[in-house]
Protein backbone atom coordinates (compact mmCIF):
# COMPACT_ATOMS: atom_id res chain seq x y z
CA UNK A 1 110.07 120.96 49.89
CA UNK A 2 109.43 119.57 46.29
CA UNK A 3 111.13 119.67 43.29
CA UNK A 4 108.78 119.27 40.17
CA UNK A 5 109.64 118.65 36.31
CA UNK A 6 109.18 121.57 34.69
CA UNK A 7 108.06 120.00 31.60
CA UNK A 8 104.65 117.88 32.95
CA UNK A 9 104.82 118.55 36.94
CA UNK A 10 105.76 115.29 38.04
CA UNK A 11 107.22 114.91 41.28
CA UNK A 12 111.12 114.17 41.63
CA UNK A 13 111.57 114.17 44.83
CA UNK A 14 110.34 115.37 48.14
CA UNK A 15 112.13 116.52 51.43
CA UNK A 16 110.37 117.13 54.70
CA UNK A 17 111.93 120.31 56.80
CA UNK A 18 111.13 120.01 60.99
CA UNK A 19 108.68 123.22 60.49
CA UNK A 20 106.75 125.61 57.38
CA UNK A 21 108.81 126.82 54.57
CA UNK A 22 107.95 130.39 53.74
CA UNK A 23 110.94 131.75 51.66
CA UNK A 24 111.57 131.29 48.11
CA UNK A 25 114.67 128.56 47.85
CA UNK A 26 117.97 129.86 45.55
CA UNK A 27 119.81 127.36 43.15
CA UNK A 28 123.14 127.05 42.49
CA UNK A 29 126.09 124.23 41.48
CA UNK A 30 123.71 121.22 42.00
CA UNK A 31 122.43 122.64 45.45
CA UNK A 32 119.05 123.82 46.71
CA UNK A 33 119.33 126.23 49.60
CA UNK A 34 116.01 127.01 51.65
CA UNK A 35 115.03 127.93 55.21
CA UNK A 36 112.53 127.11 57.52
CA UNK A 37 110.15 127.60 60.34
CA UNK A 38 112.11 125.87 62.96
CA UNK A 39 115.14 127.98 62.10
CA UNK A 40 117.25 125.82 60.06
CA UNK A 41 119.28 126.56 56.77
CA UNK A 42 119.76 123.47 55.00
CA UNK A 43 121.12 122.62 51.71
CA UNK A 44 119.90 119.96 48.99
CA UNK A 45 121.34 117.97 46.49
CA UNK A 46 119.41 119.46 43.78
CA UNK A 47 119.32 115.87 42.01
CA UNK A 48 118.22 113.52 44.71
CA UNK A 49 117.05 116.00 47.39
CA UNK A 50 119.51 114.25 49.66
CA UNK A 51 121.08 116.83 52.54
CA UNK A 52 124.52 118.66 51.86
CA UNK A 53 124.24 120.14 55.64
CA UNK A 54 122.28 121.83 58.13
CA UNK A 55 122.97 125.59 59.38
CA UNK A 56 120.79 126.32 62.85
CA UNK A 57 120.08 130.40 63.68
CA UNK A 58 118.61 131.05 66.62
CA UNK A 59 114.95 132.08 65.07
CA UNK A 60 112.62 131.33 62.58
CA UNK A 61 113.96 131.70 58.84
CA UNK A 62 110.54 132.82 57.19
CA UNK A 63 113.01 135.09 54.22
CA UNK A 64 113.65 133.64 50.92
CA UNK A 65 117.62 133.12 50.70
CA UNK A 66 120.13 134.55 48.25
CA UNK A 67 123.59 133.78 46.95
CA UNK A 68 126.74 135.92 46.44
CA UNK A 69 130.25 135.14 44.75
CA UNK A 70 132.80 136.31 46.46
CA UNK A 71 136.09 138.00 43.70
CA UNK A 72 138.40 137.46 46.78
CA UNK A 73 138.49 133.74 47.64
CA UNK A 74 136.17 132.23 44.92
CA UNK A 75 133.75 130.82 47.04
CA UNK A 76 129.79 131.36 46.71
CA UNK A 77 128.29 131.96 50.09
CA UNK A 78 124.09 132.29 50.77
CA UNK A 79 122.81 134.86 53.04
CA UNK A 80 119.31 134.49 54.82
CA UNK A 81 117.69 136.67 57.23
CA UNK A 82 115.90 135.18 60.48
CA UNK A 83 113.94 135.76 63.52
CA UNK A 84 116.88 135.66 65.88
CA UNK A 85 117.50 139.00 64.32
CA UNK A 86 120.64 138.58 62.32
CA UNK A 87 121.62 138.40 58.68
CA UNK A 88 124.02 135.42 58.77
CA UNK A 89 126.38 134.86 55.13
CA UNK A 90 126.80 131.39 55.03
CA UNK A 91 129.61 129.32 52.77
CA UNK A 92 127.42 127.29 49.94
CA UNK A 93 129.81 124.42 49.83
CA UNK A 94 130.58 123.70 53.64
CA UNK A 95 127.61 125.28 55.42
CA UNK A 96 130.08 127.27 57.58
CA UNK A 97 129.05 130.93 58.62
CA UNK A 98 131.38 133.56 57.16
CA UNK A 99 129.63 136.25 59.43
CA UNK A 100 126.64 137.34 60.67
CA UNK A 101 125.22 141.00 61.24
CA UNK A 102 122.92 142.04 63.92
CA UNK A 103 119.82 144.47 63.37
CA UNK A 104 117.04 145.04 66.39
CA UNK A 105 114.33 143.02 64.94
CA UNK A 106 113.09 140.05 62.76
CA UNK A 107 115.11 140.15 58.97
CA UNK A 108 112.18 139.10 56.95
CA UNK A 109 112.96 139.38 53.33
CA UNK A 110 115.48 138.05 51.18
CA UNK A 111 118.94 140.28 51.05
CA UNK A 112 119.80 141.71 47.72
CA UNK A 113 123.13 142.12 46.40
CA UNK A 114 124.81 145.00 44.49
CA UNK A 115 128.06 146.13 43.45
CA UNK A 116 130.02 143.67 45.87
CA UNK A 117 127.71 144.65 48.83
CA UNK A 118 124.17 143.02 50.42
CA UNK A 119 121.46 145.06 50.91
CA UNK A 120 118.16 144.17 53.07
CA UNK A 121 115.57 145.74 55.11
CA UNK A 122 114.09 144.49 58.34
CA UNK A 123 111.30 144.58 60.99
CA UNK A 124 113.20 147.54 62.85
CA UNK A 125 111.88 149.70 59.42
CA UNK A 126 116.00 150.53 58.68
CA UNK A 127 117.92 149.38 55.57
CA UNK A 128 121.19 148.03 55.96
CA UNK A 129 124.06 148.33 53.11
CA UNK A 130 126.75 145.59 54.17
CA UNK A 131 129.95 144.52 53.13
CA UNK A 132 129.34 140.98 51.54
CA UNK A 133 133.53 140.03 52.09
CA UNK A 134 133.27 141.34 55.75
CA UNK A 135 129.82 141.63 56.70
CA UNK A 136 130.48 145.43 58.07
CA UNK A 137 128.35 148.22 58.02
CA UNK A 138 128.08 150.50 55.05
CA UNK A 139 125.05 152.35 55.20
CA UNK A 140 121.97 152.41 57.12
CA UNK A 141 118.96 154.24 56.71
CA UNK A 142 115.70 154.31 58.78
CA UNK A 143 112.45 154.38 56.83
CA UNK A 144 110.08 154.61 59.83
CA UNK A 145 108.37 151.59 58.46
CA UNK A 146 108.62 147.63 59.13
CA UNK A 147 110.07 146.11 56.03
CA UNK A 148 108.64 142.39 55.45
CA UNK A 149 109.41 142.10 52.17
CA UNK A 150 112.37 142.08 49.66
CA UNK A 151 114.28 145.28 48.75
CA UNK A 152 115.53 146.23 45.13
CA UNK A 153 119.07 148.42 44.68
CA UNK A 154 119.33 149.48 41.13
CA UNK A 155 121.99 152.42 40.23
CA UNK A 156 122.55 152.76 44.06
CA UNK A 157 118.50 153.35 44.97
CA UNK A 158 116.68 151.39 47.00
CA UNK A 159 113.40 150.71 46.06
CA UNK A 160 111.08 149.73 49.17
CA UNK A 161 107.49 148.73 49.57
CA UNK A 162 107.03 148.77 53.11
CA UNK A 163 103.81 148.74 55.78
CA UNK A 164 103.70 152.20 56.22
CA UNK A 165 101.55 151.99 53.06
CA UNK A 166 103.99 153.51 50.42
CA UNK A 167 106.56 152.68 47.86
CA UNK A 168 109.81 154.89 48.45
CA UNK A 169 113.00 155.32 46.82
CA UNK A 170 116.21 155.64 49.06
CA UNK A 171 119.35 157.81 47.49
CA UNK A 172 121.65 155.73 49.10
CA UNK A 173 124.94 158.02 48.20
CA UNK A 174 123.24 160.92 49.67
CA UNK A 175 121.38 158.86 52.76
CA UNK A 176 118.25 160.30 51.62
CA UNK A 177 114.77 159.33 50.39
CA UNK A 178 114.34 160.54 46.73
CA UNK A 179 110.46 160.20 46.53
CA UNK A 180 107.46 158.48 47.95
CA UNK A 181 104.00 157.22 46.36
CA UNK A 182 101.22 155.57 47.76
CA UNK A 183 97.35 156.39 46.21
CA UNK A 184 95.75 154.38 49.59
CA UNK A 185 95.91 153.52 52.94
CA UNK A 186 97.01 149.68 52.44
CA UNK A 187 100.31 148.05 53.44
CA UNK A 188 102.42 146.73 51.38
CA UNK A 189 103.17 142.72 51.45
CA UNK A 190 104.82 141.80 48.16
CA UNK A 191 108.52 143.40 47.33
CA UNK A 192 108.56 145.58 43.80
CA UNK A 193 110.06 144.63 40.55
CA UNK A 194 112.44 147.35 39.36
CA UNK A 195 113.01 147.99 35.25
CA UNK A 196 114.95 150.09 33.29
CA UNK A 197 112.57 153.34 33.98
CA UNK A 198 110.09 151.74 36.21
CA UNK A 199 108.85 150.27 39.70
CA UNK A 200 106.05 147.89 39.52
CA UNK A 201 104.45 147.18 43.10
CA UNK A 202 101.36 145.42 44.22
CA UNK A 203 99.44 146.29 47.43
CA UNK A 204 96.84 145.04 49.80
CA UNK A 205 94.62 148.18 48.48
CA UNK A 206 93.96 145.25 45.04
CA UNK A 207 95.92 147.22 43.33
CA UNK A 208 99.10 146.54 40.95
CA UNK A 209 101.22 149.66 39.86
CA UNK A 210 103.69 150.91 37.45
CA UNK A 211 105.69 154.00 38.79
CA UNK A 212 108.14 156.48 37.22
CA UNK A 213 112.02 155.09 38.15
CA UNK A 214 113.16 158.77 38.56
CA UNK A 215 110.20 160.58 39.51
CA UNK A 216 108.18 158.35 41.85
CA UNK A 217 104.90 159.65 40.08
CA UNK A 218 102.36 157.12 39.12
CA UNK A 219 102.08 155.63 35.60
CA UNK A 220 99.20 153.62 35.37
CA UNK A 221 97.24 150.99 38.15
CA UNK A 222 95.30 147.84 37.86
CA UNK A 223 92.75 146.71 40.03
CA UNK A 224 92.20 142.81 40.78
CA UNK A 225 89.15 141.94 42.83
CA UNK A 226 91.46 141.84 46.10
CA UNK A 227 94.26 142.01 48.03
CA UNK A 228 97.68 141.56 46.19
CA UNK A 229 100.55 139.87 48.15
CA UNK A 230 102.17 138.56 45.35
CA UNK A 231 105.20 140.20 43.73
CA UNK A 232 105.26 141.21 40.06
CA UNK A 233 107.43 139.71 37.99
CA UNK A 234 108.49 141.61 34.50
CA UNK A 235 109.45 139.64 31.50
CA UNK A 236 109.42 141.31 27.96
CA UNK A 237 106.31 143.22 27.41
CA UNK A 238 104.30 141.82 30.92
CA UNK A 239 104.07 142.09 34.27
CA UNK A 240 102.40 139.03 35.74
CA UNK A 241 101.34 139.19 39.47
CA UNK A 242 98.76 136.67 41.73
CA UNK A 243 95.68 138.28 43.56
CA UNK A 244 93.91 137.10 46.57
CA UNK A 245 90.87 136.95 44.04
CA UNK A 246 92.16 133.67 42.72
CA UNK A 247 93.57 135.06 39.44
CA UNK A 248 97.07 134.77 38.03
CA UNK A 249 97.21 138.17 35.56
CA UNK A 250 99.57 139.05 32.95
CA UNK A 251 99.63 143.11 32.19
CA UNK A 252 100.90 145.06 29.16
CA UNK A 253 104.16 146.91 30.80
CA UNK A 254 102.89 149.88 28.94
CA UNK A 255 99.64 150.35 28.96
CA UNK A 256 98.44 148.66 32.29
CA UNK A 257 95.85 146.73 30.38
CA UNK A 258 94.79 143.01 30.80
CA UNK A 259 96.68 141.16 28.78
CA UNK A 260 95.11 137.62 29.99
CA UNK A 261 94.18 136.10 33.44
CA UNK A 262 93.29 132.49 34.54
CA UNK A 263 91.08 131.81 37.05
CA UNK A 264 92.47 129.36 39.69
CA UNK A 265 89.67 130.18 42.67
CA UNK A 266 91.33 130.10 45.40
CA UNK A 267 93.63 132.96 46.90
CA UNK A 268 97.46 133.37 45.45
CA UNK A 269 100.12 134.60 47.81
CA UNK A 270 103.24 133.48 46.52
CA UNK A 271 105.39 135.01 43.35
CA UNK A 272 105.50 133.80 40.11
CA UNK A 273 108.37 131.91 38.82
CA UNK A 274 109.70 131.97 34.81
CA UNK A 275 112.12 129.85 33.15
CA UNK A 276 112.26 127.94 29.57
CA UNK A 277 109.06 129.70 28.48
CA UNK A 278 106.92 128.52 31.22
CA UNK A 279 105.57 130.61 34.32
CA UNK A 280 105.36 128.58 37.46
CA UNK A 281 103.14 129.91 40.43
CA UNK A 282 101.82 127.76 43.32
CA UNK A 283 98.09 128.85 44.80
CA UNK A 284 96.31 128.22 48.35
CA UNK A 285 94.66 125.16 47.07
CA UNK A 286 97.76 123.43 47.39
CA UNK A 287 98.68 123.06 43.87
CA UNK A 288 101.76 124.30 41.31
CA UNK A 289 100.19 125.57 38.16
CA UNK A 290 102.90 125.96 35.37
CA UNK A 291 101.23 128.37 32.16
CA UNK A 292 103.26 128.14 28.69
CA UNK A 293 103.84 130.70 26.00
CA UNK A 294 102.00 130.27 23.11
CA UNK A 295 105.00 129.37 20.95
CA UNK A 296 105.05 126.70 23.20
């Protein structure tokens, strides 16, 4: 794991995990939390890279982790999903699990959180709605479909873009789905960016697409020159997305046209990053490319 200057790339400092990091890492109160391969949660000083502690499931962690403040006792805790099956909640500070909640397969993607509950999808193709405090069951909904990505709850929806090659939206008052698009037979790898009025997902089928919030119907599509497993990212007018064709694009929100690309030639699976006017997006070549606004 390596943390970079933002401003020219150089290296701070470097810490070596006992197997492959997957998930994205979350930040928070001068720690770096990240999970890896050989099924270990461990937290970083975000300054030297020096270990806080060490959590151990009982699978591999391949999900990107996520943090939630908890009103009652004032403590921040992570959650992180693993191949032993659980979704284990995890005290930032002390490393000491809070609770952990079973489902009946691998917990892939990254939990969201909503409204004082955590929300996440799995490998047995069911989301779960949780009770971050307690860790109890809410709601859970099968959508016939391995999850391996990230789900978004906006307005109490979940938006879902799963491998049974469609993007759904689950009512998650009513326990039911409220639409369902999909142009092609192609799976869906990267999670979707939710907006105001819109979904933006990216598929295997090349394909990057804006979709109606309410409606599910399809807005506009752009085609790369191959498989996306990248997830969009929306700031301001873009949507910015990597392709396995070797391009980093950035898309007009509204129109679906090219707003610029840059050619990196080799294939980008991993999401792009923004902070401080600067996107951050790291490629199969085995390099970080950071790309600047041009007020910058």
């Amino acid at each position: 794991f390596v943390c970079l200057d933002l401003s020219d790339g150089k290296i701070l400092w470097e810490y070596k995990s006992g197997d492959a990091i997957q998930g994205a890492a979350c930040v928070l109160d001068g720690s770096v939390v990240v999970g890896s391969g050989d099924g270990i949660l461990q937290s970083l000083n975000a300054s030297s890279g020096k270990v806080n502690w060490k959590y151990e499931t009982d699978g591999e962690i391949l999900a990107g982790a996520n943090l939630y403040h908890s009103e009652k006792d004032q403590a921040d805790y992570v959650q992180i999903g693993s191949y032993d099956n659980f979704l284990h909640c995890v005290n930032l500070q002390t490393g000491k699990p809070k609770w952990k909640y079973e489902t009946e397969n691998y917990v892939n993607g990254a939990a969201g959180v909503y409204k004082g509950n955590i929300y996440f999808g799995g490998c047995d193709a069911r989301i779960y709605c949780l009770d971050a405090e307690t860790g109890k069951i809410g709601v859970s909904m099968d959508v016939e479909n391995y999850i391996a990505n990230s789900i978004v709850v906006s307005d109490n929806v979940a938006y879902v873009a799963h491998h049974g090659n469609r993007v759904a939206a689950f009512d998650l008052k009513v326990k039911k789905q409220a639409w369902e698009f999909g142009e092609r037979d192609f799976p869906f790898l990267a999670s979707p960016a939710v907006t105001k009025n819109s979904v933006y997902s990216a598929g295997k089928d090349k394909r990057l697409y804006r979709i109606n919030k309410s409606t599910g119907k399809g807005i506009w599509e752009f085609k790369t020159g191959s498989g996306i497993e990248s997830s969009p990212v929306v700031s301001g007018k873009s949507v910015f997305v990597g392709s396995g064709d070797g391009n980093i694009y950035a898309v007009n929100v509204d129109t679906g046209k090219e707003q610029w690309s840059y050619d990196i030639g080799e294939s980008i699976r991993s999401s792009p990053a923004i902070s401080r006017g600067k996107l951050v997006i790291g490629c199969d070549d085995g390099k970080v490319y950071a790309f600047s606004s041009k007020k910058n």
